[in-house]
C-alpha atoms as a PDB file:
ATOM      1  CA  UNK A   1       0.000   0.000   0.000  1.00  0.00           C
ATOM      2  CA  UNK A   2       1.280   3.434  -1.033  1.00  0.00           C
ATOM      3  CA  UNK A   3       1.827   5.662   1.651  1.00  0.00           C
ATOM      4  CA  UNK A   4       2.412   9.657   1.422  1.00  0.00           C
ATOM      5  CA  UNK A   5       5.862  10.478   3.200  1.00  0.00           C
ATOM      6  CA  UNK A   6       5.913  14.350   2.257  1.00  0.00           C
ATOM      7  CA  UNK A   7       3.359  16.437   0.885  1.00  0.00           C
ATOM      8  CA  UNK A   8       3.589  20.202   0.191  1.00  0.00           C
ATOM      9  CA  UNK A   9       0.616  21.396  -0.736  1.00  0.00           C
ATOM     10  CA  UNK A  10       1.435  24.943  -1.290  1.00  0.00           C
ATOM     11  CA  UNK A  11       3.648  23.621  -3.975  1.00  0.00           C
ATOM     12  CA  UNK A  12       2.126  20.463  -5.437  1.00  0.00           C
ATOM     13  CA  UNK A  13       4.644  18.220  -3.986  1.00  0.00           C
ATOM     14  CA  UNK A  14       4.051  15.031  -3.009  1.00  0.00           C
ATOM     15  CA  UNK A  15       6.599  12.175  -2.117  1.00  0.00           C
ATOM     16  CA  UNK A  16       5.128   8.388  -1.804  1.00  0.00           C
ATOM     17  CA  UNK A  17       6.433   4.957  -0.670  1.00  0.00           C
ATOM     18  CA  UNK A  18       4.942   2.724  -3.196  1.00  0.00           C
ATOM     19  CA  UNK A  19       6.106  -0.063  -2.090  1.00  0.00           C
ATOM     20  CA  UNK A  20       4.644  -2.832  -4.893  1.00  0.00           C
ATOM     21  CA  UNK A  21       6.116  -0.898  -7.428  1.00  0.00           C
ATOM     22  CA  UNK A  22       9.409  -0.626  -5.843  1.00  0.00           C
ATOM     23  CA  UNK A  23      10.391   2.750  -5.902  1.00  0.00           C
ATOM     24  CA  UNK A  24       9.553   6.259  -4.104  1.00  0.00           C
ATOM     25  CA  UNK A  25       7.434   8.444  -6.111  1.00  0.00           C
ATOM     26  CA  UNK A  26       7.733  12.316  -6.342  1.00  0.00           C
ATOM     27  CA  UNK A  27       3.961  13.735  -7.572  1.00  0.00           C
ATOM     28  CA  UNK A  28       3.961  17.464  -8.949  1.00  0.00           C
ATOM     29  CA  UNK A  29       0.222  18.157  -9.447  1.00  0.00           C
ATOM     30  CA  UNK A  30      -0.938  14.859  -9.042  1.00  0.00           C
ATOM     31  CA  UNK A  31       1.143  13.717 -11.768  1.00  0.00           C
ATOM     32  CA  UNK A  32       4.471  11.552 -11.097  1.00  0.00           C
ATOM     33  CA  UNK A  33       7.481  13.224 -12.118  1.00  0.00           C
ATOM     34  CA  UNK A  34      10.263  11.118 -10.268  1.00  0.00           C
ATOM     35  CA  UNK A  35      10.970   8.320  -9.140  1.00  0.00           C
ATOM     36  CA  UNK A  36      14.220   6.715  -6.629  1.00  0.00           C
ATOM     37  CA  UNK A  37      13.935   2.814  -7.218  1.00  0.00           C
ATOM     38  CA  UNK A  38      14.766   0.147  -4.316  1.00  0.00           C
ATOM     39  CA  UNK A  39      14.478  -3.143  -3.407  1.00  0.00           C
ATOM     40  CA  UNK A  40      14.385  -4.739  -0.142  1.00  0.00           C
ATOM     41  CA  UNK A  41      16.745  -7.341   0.723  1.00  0.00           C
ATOM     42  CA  UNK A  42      16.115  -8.503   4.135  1.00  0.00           C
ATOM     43  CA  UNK A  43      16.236  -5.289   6.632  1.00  0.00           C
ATOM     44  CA  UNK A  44      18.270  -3.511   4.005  1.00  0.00           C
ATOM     45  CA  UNK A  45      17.074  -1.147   0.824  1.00  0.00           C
ATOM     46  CA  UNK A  46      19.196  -1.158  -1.806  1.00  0.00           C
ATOM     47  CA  UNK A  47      18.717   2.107  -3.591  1.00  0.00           C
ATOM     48  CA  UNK A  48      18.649   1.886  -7.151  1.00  0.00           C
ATOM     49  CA  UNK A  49      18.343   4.673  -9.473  1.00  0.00           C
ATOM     50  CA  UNK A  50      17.107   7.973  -8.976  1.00  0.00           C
ATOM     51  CA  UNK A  51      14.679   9.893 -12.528  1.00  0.00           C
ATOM     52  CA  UNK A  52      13.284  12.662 -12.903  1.00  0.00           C
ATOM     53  CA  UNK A  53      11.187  13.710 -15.962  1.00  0.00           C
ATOM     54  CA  UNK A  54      13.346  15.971 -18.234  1.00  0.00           C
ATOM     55  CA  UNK A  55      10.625  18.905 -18.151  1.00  0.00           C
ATOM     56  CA  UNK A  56      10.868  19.080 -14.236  1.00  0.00           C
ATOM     57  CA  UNK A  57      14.408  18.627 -14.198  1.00  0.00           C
ATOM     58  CA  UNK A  58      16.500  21.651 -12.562  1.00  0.00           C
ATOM     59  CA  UNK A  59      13.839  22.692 -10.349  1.00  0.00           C
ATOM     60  CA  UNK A  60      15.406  20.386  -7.021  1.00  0.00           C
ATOM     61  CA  UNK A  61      12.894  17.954  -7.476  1.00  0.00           C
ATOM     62  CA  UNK A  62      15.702  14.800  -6.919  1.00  0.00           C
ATOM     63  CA  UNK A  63      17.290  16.157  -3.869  1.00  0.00           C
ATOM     64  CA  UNK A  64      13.480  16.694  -2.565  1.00  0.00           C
ATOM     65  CA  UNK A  65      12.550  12.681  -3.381  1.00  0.00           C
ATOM     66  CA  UNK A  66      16.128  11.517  -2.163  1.00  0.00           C
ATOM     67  CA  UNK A  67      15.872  13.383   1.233  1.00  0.00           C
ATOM     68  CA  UNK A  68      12.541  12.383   1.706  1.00  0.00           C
ATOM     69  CA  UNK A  69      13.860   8.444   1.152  1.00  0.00           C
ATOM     70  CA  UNK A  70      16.397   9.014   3.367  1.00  0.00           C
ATOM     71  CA  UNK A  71      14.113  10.589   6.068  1.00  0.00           C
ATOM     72  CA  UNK A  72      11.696   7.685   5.612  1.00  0.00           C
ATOM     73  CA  UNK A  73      14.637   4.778   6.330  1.00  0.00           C
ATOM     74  CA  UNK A  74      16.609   6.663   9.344  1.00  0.00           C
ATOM     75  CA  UNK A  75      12.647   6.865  10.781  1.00  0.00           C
ATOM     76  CA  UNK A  76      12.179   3.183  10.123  1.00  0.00           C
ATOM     77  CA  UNK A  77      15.934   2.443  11.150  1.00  0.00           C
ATOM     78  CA  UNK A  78      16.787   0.707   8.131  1.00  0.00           C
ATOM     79  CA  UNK A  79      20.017   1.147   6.216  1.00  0.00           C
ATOM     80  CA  UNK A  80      20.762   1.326   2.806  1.00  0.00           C
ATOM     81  CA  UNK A  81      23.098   0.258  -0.028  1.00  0.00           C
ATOM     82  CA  UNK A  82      23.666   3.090  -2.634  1.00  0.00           C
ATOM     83  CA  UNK A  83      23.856   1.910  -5.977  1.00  0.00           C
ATOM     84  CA  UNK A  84      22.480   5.283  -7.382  1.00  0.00           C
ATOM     85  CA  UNK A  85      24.954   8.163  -8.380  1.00  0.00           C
ATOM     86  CA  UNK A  86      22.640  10.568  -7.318  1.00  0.00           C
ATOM     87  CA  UNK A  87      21.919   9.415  -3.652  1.00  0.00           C
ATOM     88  CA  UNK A  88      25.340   9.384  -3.653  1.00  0.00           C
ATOM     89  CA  UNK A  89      26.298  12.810  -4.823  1.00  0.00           C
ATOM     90  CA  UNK A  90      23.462  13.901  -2.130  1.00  0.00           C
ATOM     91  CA  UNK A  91      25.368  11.900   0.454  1.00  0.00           C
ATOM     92  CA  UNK A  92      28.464  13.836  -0.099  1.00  0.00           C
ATOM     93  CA  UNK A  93      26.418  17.184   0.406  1.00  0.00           C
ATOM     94  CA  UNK A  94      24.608  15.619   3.205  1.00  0.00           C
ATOM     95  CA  UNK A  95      26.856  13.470   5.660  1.00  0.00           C
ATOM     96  CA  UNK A  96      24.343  13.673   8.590  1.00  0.00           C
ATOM     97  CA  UNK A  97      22.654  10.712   6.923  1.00  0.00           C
ATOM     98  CA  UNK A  98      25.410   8.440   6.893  1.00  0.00           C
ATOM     99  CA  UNK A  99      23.813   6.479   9.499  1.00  0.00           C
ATOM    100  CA  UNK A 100      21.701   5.508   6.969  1.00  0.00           C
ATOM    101  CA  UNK A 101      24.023   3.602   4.807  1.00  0.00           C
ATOM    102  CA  UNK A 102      25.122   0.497   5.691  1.00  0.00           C
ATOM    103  CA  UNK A 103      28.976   0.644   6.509  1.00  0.00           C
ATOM    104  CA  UNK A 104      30.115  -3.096   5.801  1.00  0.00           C
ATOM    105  CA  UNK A 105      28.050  -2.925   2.379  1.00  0.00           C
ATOM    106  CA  UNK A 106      27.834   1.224   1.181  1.00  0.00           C
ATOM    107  CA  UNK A 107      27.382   0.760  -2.626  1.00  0.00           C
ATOM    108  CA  UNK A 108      29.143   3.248  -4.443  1.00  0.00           C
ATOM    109  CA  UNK A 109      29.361   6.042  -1.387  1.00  0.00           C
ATOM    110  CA  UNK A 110      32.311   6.574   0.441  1.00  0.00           C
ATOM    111  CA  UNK A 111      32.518   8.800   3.200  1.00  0.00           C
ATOM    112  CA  UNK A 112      33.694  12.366   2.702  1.00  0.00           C
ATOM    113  CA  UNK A 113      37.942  12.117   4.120  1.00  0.00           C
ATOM    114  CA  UNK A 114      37.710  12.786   7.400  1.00  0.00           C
ATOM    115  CA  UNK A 115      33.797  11.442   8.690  1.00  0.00           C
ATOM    116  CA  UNK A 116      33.791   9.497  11.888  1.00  0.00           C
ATOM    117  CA  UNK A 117      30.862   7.775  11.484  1.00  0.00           C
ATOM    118  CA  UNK A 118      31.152   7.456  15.709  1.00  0.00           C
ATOM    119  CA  UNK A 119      30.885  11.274  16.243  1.00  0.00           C
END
């Protein structure tokens, strides 16, 4: 069952866990214009690829549906494998959701020199 994770009304936005399709779902005006694909593999979610539509691209939309994804698994206290270049390049912007990514299996993230993922 889909559930709504974000929604901005004053803007359109909407970001959804749809879980049977496998992927996280960004909604501008009811209509989907992004998506961040996963699959679950026991606990973990490995994240897959991250699209946006090329009319809504350059607008933030695909930092909006990855930090929405990212919110949703430190809530559920899941971690992640990052297999999209993307969450990845949002990772390096964003260190305080390391704790999301699994350490023994991080995809293609590495750590920015210097994290302690302790402190």
């Amino acid at each position: 069952m889909a559930e709504v994770l974000f929604d901005d009304s004053a803007k359109h936005v909407r970001v959804v866990d749809e879980p049977m399709n496998g992927h996280y779902a960004l909604y501008v005006d009811e209509a989907r214009v992004g998506t961040l694909s996963y699959r679950i593999v026991g606990q973990w979610r490995i994240l897959g690829h991250t699209e946006v539509d090329e009319a809504c691209r350059g607008r933030g939309f695909s930092q909006i549906l990855i930090q929405v994804a990212l919110d949703d698994l430190k809530e559920r206290r899941q971690q992640a494998t990052v297999h999209c270049p993307a969450v990845a390049q949002f990772m390096t912007q964003n260190v305080k959701y390391a704790d999301v990514i699994d350490p023994s299996h991080p995809g293609i993230w590495v750590p920015a020199f210097g994290y302690d993922p302790a402190a």
